[in-house]
PDB file of N, CA and C in Angstrom:
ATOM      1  N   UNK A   1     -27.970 -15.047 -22.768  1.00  0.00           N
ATOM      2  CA  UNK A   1     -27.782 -14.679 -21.389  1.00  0.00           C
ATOM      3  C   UNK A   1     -27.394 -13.207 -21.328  1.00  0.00           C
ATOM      4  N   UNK A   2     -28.062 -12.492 -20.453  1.00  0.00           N
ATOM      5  CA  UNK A   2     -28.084 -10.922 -20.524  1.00  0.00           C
ATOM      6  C   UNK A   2     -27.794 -10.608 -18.839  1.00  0.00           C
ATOM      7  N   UNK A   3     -26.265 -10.022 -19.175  1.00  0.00           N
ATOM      8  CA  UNK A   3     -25.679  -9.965 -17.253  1.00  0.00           C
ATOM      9  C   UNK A   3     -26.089  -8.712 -16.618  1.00  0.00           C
ATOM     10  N   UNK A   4     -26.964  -8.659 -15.893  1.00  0.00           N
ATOM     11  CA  UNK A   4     -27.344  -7.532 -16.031  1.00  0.00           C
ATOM     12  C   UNK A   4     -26.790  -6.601 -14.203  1.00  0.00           C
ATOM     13  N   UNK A   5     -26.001  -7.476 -14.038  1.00  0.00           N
ATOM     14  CA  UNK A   5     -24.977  -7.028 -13.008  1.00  0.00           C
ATOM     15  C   UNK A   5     -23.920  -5.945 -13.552  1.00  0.00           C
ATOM     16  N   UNK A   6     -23.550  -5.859 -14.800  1.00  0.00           N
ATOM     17  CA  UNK A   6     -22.532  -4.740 -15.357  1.00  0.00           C
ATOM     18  C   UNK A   6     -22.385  -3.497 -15.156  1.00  0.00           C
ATOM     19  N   UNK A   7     -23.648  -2.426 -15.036  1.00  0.00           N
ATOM     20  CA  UNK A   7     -23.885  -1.619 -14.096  1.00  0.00           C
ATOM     21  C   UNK A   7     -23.449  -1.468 -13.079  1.00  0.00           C
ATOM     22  N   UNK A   8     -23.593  -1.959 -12.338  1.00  0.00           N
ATOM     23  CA  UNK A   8     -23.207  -2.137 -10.703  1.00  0.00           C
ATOM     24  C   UNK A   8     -21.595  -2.199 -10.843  1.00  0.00           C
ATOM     25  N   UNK A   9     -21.061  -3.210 -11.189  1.00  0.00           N
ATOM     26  CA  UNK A   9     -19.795  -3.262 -11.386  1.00  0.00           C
ATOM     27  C   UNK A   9     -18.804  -1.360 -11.847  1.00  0.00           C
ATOM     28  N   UNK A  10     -19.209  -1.770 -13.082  1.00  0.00           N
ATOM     29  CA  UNK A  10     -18.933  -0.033 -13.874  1.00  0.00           C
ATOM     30  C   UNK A  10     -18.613   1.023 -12.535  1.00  0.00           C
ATOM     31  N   UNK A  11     -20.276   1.254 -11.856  1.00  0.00           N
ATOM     32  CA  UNK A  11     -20.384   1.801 -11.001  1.00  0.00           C
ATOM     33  C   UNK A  11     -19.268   1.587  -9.743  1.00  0.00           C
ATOM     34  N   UNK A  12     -19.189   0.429  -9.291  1.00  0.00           N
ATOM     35  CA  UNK A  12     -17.905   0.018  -8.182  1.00  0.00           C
ATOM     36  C   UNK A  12     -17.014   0.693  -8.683  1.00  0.00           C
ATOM     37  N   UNK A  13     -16.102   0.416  -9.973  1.00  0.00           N
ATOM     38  CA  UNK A  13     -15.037   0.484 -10.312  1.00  0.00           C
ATOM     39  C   UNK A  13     -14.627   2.132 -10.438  1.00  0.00           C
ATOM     40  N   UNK A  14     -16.131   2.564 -11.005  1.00  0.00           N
ATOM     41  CA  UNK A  14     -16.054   4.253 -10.986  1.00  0.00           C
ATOM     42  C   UNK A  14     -16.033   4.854  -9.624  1.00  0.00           C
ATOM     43  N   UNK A  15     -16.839   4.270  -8.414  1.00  0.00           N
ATOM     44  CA  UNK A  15     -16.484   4.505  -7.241  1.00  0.00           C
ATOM     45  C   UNK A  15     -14.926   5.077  -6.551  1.00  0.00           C
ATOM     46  N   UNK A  16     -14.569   3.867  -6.976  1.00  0.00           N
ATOM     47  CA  UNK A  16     -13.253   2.776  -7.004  1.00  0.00           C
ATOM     48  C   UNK A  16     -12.014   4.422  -7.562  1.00  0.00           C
ATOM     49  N   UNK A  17     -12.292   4.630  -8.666  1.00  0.00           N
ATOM     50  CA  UNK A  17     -11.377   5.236  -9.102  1.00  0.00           C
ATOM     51  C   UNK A  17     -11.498   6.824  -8.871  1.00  0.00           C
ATOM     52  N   UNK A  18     -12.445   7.408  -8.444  1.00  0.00           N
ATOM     53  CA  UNK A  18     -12.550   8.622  -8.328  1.00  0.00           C
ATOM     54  C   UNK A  18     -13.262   9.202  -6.336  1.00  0.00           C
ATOM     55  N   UNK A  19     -13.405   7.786  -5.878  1.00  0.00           N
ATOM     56  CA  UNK A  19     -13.728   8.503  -4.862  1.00  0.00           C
ATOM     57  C   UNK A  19     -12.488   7.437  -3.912  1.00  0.00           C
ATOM     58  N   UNK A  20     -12.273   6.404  -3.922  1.00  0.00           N
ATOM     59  CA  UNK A  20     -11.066   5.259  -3.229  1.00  0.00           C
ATOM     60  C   UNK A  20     -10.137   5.624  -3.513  1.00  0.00           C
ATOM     61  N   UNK A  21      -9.587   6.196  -4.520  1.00  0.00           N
ATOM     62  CA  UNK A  21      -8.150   6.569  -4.661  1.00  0.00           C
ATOM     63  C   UNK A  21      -7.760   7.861  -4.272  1.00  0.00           C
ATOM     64  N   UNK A  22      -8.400   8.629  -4.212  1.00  0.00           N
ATOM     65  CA  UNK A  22      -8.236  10.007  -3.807  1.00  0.00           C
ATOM     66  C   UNK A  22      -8.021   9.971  -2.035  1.00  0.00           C
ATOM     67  N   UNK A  23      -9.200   9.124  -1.473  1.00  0.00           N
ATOM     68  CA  UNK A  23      -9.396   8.918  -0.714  1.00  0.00           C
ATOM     69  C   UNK A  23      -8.286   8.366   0.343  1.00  0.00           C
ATOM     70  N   UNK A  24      -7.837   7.147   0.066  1.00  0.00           N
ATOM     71  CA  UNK A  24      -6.820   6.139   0.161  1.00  0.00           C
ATOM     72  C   UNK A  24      -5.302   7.288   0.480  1.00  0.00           C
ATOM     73  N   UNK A  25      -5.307   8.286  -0.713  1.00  0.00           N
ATOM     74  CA  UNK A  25      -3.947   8.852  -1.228  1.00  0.00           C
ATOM     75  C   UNK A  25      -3.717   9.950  -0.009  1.00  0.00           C
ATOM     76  N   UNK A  26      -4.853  10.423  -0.005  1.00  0.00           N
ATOM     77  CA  UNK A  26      -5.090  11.201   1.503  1.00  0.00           C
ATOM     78  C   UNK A  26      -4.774  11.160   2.610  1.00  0.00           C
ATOM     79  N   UNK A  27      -5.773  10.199   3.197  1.00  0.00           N
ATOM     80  CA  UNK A  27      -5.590   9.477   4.328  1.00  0.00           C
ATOM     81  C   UNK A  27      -4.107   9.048   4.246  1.00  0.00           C
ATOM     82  N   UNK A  28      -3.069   8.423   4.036  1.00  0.00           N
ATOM     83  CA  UNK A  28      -1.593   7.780   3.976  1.00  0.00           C
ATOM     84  C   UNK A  28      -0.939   9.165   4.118  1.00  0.00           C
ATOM     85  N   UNK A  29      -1.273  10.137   3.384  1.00  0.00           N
ATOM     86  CA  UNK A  29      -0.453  11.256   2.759  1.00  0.00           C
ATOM     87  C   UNK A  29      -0.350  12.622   4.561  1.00  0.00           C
ATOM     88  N   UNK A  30      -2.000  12.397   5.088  1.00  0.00           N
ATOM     89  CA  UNK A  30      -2.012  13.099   5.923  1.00  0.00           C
ATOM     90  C   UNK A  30      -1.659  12.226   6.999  1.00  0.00           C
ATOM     91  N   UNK A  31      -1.232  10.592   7.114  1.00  0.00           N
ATOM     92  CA  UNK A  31      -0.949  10.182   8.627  1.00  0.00           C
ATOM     93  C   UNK A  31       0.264  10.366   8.215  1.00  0.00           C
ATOM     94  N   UNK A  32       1.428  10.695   7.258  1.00  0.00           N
ATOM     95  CA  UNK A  32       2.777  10.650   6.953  1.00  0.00           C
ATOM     96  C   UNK A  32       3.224  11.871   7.363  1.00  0.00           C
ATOM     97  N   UNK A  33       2.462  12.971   6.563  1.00  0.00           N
ATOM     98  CA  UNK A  33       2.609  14.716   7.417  1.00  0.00           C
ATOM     99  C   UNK A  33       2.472  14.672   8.623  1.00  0.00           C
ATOM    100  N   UNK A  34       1.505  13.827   9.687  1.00  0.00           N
ATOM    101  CA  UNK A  34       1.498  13.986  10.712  1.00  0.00           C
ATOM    102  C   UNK A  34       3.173  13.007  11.706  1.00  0.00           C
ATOM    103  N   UNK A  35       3.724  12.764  10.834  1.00  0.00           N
ATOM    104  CA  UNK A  35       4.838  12.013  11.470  1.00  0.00           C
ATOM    105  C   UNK A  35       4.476  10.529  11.880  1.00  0.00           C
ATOM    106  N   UNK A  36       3.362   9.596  11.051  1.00  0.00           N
ATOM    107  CA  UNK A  36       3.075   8.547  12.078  1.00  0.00           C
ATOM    108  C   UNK A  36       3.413   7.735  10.555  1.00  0.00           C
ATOM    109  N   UNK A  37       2.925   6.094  10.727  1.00  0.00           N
ATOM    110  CA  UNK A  37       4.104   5.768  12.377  1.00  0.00           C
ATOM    111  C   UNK A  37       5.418   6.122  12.701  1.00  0.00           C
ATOM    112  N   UNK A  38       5.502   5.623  13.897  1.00  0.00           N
ATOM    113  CA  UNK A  38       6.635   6.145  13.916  1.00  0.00           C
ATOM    114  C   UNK A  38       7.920   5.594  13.253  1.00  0.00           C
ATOM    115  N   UNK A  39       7.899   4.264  13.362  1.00  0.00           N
ATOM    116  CA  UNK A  39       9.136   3.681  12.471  1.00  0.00           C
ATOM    117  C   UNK A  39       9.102   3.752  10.526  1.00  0.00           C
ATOM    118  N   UNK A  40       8.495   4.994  10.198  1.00  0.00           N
ATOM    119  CA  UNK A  40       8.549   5.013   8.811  1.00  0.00           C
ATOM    120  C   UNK A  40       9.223   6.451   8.692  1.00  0.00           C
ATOM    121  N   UNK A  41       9.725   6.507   7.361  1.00  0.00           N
ATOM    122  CA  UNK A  41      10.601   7.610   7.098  1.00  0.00           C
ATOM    123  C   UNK A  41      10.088   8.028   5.520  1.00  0.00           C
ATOM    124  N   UNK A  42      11.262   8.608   4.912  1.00  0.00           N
ATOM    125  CA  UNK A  42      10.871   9.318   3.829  1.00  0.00           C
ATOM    126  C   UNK A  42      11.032   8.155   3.096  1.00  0.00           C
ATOM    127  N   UNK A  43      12.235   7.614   3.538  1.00  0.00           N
ATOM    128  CA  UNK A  43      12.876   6.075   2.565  1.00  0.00           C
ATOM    129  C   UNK A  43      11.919   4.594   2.485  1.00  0.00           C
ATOM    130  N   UNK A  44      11.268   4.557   3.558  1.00  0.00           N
ATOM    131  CA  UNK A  44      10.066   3.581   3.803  1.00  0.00           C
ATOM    132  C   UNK A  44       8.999   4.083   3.270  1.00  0.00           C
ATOM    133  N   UNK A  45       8.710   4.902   3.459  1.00  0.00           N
ATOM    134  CA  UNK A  45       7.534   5.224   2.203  1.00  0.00           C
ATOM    135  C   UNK A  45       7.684   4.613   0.931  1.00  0.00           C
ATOM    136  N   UNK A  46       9.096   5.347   0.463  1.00  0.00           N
ATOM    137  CA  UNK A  46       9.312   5.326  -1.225  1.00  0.00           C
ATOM    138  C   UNK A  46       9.232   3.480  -1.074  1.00  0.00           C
ATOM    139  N   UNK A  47       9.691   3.011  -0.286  1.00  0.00           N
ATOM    140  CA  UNK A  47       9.601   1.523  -0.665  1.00  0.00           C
ATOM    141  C   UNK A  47       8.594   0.634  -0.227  1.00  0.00           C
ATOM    142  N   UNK A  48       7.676   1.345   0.634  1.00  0.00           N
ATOM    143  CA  UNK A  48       6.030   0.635   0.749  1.00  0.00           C
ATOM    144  C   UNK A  48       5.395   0.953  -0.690  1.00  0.00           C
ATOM    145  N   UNK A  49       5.709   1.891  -1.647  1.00  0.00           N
ATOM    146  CA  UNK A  49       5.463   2.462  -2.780  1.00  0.00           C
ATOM    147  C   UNK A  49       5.757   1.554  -3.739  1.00  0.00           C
ATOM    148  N   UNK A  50       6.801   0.971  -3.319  1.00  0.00           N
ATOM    149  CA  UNK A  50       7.277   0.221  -4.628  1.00  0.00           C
ATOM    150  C   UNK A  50       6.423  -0.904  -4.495  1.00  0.00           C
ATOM    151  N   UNK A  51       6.967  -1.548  -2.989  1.00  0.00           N
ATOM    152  CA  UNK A  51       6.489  -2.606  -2.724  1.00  0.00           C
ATOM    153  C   UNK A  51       4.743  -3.369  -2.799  1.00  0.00           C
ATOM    154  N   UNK A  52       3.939  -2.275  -2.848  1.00  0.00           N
ATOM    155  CA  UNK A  52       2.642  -2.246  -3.216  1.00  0.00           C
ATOM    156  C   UNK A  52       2.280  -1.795  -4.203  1.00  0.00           C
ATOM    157  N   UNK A  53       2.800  -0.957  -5.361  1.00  0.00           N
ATOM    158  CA  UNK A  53       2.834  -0.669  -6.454  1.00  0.00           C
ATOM    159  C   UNK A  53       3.189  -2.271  -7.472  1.00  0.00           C
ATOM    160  N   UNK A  54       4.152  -2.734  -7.127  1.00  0.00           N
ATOM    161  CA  UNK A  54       4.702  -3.799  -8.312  1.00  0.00           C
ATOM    162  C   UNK A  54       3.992  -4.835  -8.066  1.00  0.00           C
ATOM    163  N   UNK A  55       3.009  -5.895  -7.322  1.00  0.00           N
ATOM    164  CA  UNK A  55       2.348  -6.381  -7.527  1.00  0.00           C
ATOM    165  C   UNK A  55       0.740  -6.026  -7.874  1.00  0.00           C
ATOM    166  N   UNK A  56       0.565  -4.769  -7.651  1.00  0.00           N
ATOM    167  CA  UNK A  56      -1.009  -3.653  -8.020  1.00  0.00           C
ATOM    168  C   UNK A  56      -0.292  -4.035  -9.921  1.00  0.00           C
ATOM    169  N   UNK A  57       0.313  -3.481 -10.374  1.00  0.00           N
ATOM    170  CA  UNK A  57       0.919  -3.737 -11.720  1.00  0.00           C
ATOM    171  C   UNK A  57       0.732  -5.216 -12.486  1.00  0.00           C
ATOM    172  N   UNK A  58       1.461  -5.530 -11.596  1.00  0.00           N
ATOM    173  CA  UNK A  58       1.137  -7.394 -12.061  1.00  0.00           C
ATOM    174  C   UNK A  58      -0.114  -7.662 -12.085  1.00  0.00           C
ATOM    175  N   UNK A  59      -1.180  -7.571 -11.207  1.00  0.00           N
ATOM    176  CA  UNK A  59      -2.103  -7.485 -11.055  1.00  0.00           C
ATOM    177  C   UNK A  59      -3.411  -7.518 -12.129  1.00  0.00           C
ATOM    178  N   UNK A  60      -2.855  -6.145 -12.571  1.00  0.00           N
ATOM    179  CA  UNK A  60      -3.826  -4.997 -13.450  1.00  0.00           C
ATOM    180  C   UNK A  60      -3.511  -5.673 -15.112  1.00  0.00           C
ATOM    181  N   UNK A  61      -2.359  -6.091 -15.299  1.00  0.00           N
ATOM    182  CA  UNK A  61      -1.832  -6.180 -16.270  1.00  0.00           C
ATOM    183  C   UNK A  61      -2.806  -7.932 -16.701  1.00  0.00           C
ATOM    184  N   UNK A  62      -2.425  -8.705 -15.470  1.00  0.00           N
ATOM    185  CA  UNK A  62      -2.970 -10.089 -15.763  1.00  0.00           C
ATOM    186  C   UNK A  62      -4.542 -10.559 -15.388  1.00  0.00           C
ATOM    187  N   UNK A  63      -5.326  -9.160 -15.114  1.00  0.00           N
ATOM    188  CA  UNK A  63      -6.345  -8.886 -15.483  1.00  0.00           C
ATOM    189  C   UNK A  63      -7.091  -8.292 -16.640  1.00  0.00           C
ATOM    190  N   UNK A  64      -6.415  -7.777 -17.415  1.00  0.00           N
ATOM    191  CA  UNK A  64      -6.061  -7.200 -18.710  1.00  0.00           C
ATOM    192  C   UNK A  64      -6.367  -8.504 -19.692  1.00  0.00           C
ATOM    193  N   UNK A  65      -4.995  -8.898 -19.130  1.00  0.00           N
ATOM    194  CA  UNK A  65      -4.788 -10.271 -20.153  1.00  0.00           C
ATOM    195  C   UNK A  65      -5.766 -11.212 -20.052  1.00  0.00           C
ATOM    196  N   UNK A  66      -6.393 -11.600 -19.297  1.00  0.00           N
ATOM    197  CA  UNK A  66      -7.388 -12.789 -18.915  1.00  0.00           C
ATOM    198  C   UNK A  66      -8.371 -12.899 -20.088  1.00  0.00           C
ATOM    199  N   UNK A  67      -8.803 -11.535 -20.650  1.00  0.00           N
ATOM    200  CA  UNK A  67      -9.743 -11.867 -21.369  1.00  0.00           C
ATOM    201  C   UNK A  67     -11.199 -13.050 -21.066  1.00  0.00           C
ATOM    202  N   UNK A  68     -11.327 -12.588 -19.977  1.00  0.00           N
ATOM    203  CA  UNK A  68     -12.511 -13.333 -19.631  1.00  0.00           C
ATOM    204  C   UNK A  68     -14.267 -12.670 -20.663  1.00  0.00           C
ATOM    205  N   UNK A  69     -14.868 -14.371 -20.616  1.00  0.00           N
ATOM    206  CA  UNK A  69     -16.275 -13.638 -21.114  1.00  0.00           C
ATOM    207  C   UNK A  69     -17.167 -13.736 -19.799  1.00  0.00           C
ATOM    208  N   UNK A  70     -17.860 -12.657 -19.979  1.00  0.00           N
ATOM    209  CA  UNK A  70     -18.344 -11.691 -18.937  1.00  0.00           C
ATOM    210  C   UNK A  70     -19.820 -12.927 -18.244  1.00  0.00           C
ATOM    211  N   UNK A  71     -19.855 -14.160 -19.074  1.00  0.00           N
ATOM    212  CA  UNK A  71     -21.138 -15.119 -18.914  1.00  0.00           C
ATOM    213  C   UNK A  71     -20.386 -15.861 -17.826  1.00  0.00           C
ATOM    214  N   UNK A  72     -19.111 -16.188 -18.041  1.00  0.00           N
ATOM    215  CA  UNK A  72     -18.446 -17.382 -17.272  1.00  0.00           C
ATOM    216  C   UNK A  72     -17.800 -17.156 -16.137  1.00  0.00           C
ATOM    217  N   UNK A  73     -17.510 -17.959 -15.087  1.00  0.00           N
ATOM    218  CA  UNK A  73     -17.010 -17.888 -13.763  1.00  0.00           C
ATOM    219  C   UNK A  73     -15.555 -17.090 -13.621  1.00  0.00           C
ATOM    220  N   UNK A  74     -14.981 -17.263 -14.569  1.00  0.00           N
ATOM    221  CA  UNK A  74     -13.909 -16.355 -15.094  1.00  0.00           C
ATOM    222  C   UNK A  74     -13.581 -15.503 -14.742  1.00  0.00           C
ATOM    223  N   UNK A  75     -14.961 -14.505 -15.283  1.00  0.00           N
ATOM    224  CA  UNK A  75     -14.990 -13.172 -15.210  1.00  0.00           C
ATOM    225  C   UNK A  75     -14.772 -12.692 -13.416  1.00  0.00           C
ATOM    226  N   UNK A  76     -15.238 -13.730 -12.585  1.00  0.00           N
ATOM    227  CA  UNK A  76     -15.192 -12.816 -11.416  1.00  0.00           C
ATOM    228  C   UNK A  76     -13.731 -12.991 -11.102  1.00  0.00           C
ATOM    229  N   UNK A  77     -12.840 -13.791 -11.275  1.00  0.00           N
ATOM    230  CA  UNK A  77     -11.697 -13.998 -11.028  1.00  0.00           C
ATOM    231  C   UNK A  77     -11.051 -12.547 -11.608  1.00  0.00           C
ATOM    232  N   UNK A  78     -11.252 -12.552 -12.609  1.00  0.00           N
ATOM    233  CA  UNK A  78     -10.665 -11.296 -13.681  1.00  0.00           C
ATOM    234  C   UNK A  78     -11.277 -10.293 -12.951  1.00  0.00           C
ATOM    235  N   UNK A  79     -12.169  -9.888 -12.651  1.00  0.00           N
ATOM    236  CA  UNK A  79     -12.351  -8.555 -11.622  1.00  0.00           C
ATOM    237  C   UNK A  79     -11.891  -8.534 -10.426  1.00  0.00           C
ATOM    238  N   UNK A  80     -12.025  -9.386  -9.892  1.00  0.00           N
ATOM    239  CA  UNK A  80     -11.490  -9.637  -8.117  1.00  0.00           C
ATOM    240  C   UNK A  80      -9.640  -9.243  -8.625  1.00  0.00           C
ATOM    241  N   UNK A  81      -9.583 -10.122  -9.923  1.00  0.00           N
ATOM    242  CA  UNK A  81      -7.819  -9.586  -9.842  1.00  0.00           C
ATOM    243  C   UNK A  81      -7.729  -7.715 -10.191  1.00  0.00           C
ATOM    244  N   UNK A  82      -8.530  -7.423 -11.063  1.00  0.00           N
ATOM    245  CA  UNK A  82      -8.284  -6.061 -11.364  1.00  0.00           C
ATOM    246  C   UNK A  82      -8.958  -5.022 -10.148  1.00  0.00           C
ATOM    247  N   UNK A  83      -9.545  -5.394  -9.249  1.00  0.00           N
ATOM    248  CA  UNK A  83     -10.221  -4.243  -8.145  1.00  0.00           C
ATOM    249  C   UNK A  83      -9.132  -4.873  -7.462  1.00  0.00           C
ATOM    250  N   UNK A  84      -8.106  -5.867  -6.606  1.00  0.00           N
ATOM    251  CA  UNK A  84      -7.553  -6.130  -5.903  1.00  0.00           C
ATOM    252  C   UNK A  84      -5.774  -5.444  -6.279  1.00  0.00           C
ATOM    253  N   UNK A  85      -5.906  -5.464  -7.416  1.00  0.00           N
ATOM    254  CA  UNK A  85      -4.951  -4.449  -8.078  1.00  0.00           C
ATOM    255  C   UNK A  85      -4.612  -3.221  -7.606  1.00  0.00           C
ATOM    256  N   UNK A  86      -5.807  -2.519  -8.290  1.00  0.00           N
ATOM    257  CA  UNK A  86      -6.476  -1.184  -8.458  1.00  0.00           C
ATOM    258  C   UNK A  86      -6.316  -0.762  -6.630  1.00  0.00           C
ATOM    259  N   UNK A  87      -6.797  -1.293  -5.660  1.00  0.00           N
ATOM    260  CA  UNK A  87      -6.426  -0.880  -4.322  1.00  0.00           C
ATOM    261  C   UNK A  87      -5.175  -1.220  -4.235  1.00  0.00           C
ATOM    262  N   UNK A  88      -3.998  -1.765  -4.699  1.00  0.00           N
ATOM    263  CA  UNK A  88      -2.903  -2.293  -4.220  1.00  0.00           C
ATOM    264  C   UNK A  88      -2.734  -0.709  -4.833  1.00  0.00           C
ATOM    265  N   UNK A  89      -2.182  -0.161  -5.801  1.00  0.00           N
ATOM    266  CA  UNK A  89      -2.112   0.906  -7.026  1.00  0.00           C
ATOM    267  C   UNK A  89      -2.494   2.060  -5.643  1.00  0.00           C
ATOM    268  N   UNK A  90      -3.399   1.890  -5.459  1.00  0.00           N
ATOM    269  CA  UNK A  90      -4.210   3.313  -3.883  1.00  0.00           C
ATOM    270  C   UNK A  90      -3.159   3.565  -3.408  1.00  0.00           C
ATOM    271  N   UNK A  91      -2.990   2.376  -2.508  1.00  0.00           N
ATOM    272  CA  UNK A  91      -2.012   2.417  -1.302  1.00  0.00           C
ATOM    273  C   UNK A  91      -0.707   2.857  -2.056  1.00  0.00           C
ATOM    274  N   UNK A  92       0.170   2.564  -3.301  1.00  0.00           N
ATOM    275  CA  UNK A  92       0.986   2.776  -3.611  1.00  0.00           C
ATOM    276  C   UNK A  92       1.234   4.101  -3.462  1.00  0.00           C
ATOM    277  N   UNK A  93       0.345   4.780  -4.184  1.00  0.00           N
ATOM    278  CA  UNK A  93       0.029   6.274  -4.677  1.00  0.00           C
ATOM    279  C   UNK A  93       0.173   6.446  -3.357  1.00  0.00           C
ATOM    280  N   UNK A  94      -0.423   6.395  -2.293  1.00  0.00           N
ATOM    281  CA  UNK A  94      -0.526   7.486  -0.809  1.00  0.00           C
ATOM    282  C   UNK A  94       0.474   7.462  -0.483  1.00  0.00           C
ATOM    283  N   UNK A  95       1.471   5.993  -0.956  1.00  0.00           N
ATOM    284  CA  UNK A  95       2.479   5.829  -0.008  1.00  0.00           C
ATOM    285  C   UNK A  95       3.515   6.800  -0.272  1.00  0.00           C
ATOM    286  N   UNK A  96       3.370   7.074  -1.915  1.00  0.00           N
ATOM    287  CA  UNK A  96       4.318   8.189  -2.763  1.00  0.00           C
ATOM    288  C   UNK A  96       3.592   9.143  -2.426  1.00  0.00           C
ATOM    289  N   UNK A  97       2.796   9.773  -1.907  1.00  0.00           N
ATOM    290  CA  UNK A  97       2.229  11.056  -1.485  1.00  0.00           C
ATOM    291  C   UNK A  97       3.558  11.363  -0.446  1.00  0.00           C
ATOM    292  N   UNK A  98       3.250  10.326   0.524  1.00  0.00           N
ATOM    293  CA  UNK A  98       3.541  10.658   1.583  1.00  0.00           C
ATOM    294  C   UNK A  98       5.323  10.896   2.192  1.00  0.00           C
ATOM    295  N   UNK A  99       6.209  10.195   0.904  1.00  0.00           N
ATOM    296  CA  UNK A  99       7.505  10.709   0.405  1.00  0.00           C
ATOM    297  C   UNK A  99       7.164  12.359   0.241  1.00  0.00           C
ATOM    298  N   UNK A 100       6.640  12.758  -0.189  1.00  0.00           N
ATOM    299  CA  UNK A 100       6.564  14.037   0.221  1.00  0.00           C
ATOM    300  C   UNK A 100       6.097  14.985   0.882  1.00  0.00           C
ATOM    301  N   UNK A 101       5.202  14.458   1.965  1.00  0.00           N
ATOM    302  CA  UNK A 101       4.569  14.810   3.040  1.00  0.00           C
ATOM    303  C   UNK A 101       5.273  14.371   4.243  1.00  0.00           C
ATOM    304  N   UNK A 102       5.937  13.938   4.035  1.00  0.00           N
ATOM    305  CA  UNK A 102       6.052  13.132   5.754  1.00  0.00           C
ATOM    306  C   UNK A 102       6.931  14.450   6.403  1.00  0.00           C
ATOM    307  N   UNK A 103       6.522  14.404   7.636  1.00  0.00           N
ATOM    308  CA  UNK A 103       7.280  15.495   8.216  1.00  0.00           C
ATOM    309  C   UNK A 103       7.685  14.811   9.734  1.00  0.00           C
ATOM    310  N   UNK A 104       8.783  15.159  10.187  1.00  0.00           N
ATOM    311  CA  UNK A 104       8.993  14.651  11.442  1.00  0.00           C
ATOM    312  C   UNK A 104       8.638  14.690  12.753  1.00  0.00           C
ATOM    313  N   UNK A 105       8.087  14.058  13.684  1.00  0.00           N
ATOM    314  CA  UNK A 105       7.776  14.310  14.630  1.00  0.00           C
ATOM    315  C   UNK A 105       8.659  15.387  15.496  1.00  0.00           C
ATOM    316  N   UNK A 106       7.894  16.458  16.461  1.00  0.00           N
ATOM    317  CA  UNK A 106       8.471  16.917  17.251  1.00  0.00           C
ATOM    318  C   UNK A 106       8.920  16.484  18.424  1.00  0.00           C
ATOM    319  N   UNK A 107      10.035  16.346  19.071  1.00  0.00           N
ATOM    320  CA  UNK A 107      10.789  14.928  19.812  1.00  0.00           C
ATOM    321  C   UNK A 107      10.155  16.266  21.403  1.00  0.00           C
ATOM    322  N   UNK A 108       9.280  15.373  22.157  1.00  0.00           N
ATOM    323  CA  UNK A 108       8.515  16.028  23.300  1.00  0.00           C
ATOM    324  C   UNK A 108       9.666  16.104  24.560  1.00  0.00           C
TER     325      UNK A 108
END
């Protein structure tokens, strides 16, 4: 049996890591400079950071571990866990961008 879906995947994941994460880190980083929302701070950031960071971790790690073969139903479980990760990991990152971006609204 010859999967010949692996390509495609590769490709997602390379997507995934060089154009979604940058992307992701941005977007969070520039609605935080812009002061939004409004009920988030420098301190809510750092802990949407954590808070989406430590299961992106768990995640990545027990996708790692799965050791799936790439023939069996497995395998999509083991990717769905490591791309579902890998965006948890995004959001983390923007959210720590944005600990240092966030700037305060000007009170109108």
């Amino acid at each position: 049996m010859d999967p010949r879906y692996l390509p495609i995947v590769d490709g997602l994941l390379l997507f995934a890591l060089f154009v979604g994460a940058p992307s992701i880190s941005a977007a969070i980083g520039y609605v935080a400079w812009k002061g939004k929302p409004n009920g988030f701070d420098r301190e809510r950031f750092g802990l949407s950071a954590i808070t989406a960071g430590a299961p992106g971790i768990a995640l990545v790690v027990y996708a790692q571990r799965m050791q799936a073969d790439v023939r069996t139903a497995q395998y999509l479980l083991q990717l769905a866990c490591f791309v579902l990760g890998v965006v948890l990991l995004e959001v983390a990152g923007g959210c720590f961008v944005g600990v240092f971006t966030y700037r305060r609204r000007q009170a109108s």
